[in-house]
PDB file of N, CA and C in Angstrom:
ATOM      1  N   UNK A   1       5.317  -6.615 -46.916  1.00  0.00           N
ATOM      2  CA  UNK A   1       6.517  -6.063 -46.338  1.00  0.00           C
ATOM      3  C   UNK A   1       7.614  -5.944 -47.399  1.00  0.00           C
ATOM      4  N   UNK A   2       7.863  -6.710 -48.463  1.00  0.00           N
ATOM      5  CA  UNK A   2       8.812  -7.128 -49.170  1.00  0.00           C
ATOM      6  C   UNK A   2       8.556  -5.487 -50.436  1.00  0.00           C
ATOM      7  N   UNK A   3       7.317  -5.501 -50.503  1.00  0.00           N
ATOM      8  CA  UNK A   3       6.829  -4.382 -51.816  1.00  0.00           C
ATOM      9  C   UNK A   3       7.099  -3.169 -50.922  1.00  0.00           C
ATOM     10  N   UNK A   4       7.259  -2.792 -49.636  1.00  0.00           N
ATOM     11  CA  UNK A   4       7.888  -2.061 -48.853  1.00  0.00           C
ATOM     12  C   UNK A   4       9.011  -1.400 -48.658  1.00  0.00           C
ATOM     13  N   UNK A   5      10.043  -2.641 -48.350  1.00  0.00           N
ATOM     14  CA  UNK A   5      11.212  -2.693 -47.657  1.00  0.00           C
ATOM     15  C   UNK A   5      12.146  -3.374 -48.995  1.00  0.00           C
ATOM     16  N   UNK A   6      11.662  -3.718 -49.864  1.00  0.00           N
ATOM     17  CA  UNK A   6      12.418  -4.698 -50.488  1.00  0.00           C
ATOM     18  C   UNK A   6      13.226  -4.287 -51.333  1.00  0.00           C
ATOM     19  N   UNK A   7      14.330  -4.054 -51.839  1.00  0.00           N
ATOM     20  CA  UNK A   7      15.078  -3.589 -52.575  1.00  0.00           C
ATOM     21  C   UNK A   7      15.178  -4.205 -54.446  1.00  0.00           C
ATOM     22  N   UNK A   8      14.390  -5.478 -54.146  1.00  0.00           N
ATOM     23  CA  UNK A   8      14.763  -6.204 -55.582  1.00  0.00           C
ATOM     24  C   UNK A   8      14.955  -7.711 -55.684  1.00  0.00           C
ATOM     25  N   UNK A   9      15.140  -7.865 -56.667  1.00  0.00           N
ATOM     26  CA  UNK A   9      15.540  -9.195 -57.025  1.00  0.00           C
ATOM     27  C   UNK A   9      17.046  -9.948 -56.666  1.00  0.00           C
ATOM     28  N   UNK A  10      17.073 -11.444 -56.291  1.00  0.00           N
ATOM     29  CA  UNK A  10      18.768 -11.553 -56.519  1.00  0.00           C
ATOM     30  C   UNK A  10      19.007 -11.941 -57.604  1.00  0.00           C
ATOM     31  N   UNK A  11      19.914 -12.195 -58.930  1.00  0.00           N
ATOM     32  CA  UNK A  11      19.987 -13.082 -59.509  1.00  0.00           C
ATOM     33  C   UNK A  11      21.860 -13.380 -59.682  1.00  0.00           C
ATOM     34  N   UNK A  12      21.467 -15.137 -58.978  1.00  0.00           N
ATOM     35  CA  UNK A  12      22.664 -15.516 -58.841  1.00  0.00           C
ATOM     36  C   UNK A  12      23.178 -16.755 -60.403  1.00  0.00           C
ATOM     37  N   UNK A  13      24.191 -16.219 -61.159  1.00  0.00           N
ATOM     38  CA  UNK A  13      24.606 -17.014 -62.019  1.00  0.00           C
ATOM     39  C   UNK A  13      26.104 -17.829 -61.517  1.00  0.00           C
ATOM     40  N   UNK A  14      25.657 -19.401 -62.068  1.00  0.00           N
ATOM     41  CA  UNK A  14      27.062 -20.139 -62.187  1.00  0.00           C
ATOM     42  C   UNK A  14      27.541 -20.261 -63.394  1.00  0.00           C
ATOM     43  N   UNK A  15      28.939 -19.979 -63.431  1.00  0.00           N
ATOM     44  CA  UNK A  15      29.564 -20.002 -64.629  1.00  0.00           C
ATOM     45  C   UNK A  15      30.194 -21.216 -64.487  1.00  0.00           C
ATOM     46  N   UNK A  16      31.129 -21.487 -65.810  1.00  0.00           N
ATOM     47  CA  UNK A  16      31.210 -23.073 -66.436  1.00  0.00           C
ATOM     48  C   UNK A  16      33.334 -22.907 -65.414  1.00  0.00           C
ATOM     49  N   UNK A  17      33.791 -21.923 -65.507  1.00  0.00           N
ATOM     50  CA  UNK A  17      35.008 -21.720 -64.816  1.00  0.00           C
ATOM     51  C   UNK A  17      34.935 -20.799 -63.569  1.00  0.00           C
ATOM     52  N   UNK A  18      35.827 -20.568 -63.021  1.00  0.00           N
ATOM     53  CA  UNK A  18      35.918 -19.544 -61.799  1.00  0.00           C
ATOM     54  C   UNK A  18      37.136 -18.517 -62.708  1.00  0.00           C
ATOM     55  N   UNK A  19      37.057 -18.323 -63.614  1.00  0.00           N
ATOM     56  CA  UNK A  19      37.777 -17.231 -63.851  1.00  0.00           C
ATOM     57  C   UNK A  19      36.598 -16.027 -64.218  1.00  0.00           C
ATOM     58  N   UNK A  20      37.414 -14.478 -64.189  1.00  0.00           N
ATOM     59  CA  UNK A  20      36.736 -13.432 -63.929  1.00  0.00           C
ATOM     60  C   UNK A  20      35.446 -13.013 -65.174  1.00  0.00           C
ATOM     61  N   UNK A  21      34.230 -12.773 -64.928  1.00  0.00           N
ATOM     62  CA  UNK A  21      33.453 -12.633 -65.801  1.00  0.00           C
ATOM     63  C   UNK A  21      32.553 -11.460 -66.388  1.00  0.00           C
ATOM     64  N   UNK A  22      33.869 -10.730 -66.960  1.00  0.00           N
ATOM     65  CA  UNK A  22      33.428  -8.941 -67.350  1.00  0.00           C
ATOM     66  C   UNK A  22      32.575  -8.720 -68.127  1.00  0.00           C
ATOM     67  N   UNK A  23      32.487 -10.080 -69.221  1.00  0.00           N
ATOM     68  CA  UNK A  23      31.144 -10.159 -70.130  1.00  0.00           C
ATOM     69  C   UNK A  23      29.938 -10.463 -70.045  1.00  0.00           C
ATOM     70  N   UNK A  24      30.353 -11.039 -68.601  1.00  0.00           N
ATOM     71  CA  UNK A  24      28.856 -10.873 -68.176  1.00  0.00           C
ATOM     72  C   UNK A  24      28.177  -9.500 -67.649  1.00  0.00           C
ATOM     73  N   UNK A  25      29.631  -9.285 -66.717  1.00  0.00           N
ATOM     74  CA  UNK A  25      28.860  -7.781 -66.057  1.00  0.00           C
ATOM     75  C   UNK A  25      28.374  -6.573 -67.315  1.00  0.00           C
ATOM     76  N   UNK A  26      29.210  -6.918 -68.105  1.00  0.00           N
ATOM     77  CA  UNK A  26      28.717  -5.907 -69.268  1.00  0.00           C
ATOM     78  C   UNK A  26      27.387  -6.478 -70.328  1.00  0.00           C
ATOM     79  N   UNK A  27      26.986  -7.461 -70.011  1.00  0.00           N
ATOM     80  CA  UNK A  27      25.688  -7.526 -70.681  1.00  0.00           C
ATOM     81  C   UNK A  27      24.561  -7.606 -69.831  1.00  0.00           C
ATOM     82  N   UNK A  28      24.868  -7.673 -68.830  1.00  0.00           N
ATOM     83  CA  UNK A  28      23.789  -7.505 -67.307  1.00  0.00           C
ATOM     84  C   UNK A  28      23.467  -5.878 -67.735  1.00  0.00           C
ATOM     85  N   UNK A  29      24.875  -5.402 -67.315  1.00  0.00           N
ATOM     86  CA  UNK A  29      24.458  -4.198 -67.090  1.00  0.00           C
ATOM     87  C   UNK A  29      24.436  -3.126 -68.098  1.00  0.00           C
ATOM     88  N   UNK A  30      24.838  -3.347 -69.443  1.00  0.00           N
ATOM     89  CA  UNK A  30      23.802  -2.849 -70.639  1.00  0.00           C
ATOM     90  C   UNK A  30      22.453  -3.088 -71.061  1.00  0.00           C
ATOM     91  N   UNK A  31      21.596  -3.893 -70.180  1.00  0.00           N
ATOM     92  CA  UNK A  31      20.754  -3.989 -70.070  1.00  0.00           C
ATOM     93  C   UNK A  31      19.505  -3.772 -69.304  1.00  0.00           C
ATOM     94  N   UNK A  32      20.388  -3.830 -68.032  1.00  0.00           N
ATOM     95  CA  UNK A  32      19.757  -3.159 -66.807  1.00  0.00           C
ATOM     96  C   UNK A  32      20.730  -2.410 -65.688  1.00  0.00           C
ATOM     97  N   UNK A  33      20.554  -0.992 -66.496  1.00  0.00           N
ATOM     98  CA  UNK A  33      21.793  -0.392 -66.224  1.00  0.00           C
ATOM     99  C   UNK A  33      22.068  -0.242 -64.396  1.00  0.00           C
ATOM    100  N   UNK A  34      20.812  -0.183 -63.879  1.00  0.00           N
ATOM    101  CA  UNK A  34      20.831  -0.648 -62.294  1.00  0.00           C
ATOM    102  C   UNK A  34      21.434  -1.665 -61.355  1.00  0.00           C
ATOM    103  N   UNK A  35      21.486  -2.651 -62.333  1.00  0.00           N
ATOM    104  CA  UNK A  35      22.008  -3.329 -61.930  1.00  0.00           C
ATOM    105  C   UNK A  35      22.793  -3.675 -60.676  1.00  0.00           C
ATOM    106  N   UNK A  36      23.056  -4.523 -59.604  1.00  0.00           N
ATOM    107  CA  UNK A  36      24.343  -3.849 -58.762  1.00  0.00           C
ATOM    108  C   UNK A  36      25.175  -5.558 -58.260  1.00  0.00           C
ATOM    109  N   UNK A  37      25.992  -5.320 -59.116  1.00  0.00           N
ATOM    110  CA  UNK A  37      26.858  -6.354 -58.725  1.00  0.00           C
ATOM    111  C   UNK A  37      27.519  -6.824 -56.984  1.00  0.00           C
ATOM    112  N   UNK A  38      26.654  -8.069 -56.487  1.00  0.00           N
ATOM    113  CA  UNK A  38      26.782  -8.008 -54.979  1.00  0.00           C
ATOM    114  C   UNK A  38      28.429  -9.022 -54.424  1.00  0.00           C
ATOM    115  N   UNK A  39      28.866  -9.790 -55.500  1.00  0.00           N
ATOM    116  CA  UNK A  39      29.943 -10.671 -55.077  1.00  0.00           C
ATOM    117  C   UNK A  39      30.124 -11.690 -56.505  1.00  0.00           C
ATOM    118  N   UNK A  40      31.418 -12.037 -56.413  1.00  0.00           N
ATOM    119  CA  UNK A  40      31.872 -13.246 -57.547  1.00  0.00           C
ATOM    120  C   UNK A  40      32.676 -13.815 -56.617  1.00  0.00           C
ATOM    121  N   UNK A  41      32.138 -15.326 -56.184  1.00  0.00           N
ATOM    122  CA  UNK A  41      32.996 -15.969 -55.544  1.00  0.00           C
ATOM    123  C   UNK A  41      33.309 -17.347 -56.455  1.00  0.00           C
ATOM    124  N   UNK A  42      34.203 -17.701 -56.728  1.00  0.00           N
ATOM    125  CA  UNK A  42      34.299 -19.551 -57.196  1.00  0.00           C
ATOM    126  C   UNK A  42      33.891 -19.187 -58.639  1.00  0.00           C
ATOM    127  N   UNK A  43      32.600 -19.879 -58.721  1.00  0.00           N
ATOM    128  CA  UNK A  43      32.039 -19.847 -60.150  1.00  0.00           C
ATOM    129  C   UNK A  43      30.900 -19.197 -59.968  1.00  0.00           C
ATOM    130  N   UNK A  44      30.179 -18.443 -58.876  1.00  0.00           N
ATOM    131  CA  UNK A  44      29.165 -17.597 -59.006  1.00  0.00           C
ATOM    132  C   UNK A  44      29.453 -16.576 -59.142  1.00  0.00           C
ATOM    133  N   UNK A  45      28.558 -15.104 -59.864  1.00  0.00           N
ATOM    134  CA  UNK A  45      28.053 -13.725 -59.437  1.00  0.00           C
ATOM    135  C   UNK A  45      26.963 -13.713 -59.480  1.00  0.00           C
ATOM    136  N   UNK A  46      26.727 -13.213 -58.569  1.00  0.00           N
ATOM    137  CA  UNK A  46      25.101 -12.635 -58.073  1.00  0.00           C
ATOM    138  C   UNK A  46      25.113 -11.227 -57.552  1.00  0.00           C
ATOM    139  N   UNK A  47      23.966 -10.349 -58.378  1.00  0.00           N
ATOM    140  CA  UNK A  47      23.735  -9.255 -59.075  1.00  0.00           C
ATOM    141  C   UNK A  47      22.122  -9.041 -58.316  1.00  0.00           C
ATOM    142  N   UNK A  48      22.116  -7.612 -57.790  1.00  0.00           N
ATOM    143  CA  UNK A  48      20.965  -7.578 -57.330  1.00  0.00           C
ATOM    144  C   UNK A  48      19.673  -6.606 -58.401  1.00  0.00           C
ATOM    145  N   UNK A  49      18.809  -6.702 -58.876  1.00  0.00           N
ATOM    146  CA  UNK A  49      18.095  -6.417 -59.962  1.00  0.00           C
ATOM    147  C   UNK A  49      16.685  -5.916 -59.345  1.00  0.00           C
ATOM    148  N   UNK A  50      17.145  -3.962 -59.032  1.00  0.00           N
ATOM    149  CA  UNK A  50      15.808  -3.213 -58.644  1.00  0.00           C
ATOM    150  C   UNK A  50      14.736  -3.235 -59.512  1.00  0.00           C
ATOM    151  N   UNK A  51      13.837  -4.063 -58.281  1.00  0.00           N
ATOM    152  CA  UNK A  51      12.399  -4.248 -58.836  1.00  0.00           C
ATOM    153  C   UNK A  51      11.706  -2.940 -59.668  1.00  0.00           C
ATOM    154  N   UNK A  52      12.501  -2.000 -59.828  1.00  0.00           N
ATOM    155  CA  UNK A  52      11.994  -0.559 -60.892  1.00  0.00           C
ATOM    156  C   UNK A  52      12.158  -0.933 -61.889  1.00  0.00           C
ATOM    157  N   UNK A  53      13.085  -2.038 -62.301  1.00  0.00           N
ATOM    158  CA  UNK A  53      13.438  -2.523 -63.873  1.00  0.00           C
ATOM    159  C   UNK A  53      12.639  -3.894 -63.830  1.00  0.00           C
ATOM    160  N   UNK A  54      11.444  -4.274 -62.994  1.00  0.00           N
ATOM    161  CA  UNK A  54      11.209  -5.498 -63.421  1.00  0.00           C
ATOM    162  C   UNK A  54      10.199  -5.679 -64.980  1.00  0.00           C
ATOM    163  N   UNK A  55       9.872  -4.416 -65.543  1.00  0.00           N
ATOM    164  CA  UNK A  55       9.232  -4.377 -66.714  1.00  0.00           C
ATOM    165  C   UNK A  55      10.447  -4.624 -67.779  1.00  0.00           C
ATOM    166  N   UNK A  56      11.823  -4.728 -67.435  1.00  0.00           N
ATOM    167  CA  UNK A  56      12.499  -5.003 -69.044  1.00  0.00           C
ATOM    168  C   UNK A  56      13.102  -6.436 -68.523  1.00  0.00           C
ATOM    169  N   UNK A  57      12.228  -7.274 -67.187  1.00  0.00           N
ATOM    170  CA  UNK A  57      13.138  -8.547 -67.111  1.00  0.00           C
ATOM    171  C   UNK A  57      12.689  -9.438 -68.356  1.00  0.00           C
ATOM    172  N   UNK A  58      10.841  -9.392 -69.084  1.00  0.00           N
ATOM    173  CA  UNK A  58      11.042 -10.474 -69.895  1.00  0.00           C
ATOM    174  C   UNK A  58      12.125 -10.444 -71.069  1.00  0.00           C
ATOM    175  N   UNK A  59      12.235  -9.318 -71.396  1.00  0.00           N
ATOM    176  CA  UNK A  59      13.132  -8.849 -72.364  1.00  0.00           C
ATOM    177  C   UNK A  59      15.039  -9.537 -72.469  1.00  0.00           C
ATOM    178  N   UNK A  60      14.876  -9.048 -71.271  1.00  0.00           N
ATOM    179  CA  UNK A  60      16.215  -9.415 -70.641  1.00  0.00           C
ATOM    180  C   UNK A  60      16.515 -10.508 -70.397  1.00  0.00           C
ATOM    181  N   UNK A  61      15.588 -11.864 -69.699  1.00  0.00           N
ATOM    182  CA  UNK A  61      15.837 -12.953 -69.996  1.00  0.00           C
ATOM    183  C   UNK A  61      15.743 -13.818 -71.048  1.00  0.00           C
ATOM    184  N   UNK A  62      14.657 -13.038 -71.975  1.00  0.00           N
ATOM    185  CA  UNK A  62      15.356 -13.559 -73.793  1.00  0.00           C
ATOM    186  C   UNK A  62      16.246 -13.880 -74.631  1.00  0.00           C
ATOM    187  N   UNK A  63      17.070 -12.452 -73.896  1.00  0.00           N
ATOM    188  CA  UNK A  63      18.311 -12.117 -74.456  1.00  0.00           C
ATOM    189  C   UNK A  63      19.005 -13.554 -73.785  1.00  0.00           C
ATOM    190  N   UNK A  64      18.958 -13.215 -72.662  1.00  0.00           N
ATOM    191  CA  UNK A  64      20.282 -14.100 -71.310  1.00  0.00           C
ATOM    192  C   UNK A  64      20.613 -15.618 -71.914  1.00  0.00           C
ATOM    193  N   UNK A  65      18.929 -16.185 -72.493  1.00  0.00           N
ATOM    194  CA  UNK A  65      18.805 -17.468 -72.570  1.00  0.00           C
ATOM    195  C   UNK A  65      19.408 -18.017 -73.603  1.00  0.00           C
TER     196      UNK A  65
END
């Protein structure tokens, strides 16, 4: 159902402050330009990541790490 209906991945990051985090959105999403930013609340954003880009995630979490 999910390989169906499913739109993607979530990926939720905590940051070390709750202030605003543009460097992240800009290296998310120079990377996976699909990307779609779903909320920044407190110290999270979580970013939803279409399973069409799941061939550049190892790549991408190389980078991240």
């Amino acid at each position: 159902m999910k390989n169906r209906y499913g739109v993607g991945y979530n990926l939720v990051i905590s940051k070390k402050t709750r202030d605003p985090g543009p460097q992240i959105d800009k290296f998310i999403t120079d990377r996976i330009q699909t990307a779609k930013k779903m909320q920044e609340v407190s110290s999270e954003i979580s970013y939803q990541l279409p399973k069409e880009e799941a061939d550049n995630f190892k790549k991408f979490f190389a980078e991240f790490d």
